[in-house]
Protein backbone atom coordinates (compact mmCIF):
# COMPACT_ATOMS: atom_id res chain seq x y z
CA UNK A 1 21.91 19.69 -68.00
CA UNK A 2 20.23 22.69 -69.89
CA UNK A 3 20.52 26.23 -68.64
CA UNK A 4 17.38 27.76 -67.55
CA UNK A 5 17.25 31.06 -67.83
CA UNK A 6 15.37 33.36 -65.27
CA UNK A 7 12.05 34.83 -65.87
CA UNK A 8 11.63 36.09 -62.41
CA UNK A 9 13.00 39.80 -60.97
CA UNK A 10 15.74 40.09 -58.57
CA UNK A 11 17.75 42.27 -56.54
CA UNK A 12 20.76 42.51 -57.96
CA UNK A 13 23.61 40.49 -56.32
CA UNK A 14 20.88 38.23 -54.82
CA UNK A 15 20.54 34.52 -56.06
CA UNK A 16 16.85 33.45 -56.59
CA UNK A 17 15.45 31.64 -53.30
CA UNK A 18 14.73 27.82 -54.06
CA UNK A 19 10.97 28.08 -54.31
CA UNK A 20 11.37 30.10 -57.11
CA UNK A 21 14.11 27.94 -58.74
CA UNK A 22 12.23 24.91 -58.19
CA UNK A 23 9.33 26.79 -60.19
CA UNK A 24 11.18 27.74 -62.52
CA UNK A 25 12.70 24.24 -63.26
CA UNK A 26 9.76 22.93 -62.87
CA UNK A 27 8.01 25.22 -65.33
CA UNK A 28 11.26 24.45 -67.66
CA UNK A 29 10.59 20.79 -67.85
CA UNK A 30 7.31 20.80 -68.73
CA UNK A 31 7.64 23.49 -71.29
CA UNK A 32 10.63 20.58 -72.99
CA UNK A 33 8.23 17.51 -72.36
CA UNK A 34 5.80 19.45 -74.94
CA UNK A 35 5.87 18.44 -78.57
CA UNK A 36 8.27 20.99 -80.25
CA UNK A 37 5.59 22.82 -82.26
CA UNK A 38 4.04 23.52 -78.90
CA UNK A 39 6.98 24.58 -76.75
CA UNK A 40 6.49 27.96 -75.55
CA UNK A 41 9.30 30.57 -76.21
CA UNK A 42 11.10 32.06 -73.19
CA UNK A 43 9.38 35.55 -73.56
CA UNK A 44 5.86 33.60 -73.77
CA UNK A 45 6.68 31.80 -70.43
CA UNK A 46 7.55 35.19 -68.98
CA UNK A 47 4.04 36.83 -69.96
CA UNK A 48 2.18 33.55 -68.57
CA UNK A 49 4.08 33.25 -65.21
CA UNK A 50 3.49 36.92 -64.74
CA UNK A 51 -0.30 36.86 -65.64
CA UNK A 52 -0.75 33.90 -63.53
CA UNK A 53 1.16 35.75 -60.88
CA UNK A 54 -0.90 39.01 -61.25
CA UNK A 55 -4.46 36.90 -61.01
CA UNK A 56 -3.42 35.18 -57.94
CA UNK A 57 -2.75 38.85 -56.71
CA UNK A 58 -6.50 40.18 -58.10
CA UNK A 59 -8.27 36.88 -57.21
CA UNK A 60 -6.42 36.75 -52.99
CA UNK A 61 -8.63 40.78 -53.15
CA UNK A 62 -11.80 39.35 -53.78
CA UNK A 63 -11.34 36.41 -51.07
CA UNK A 64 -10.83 38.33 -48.07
């Protein structure tokens, strides 16, 4: 098994909750199934997760 490291904040002394370990595992294996000249690098999967957080954020404003 391959360590996946964390791209998500935490309290410290706190374990991730398992939504956002299963995301992160989730996002892990895909990022391996990609051809290696595709694979994104551990900082690049930080900046996506986060902008994709930070839409969802700006996008749930505009619903209500």
């Amino acid at each position: 098994m391959t360590h996946v490291k964390c791209t998500k904040l935490k309290p410290k002394g706190k374990h991730l909750d398992e939504d956002d370990r299963e995301y992160l595992e989730k996002m892990a294996r895909q990022n391996r199934q990609l051809p290696k000249h595709k694979r994104l690098t551990q900082a690049d999967m930080a900046i996506d997760d986060y902008l994709s957080a930070l839409l969802t954020v700006c996008l749930s404003f505009f619903v209500v």
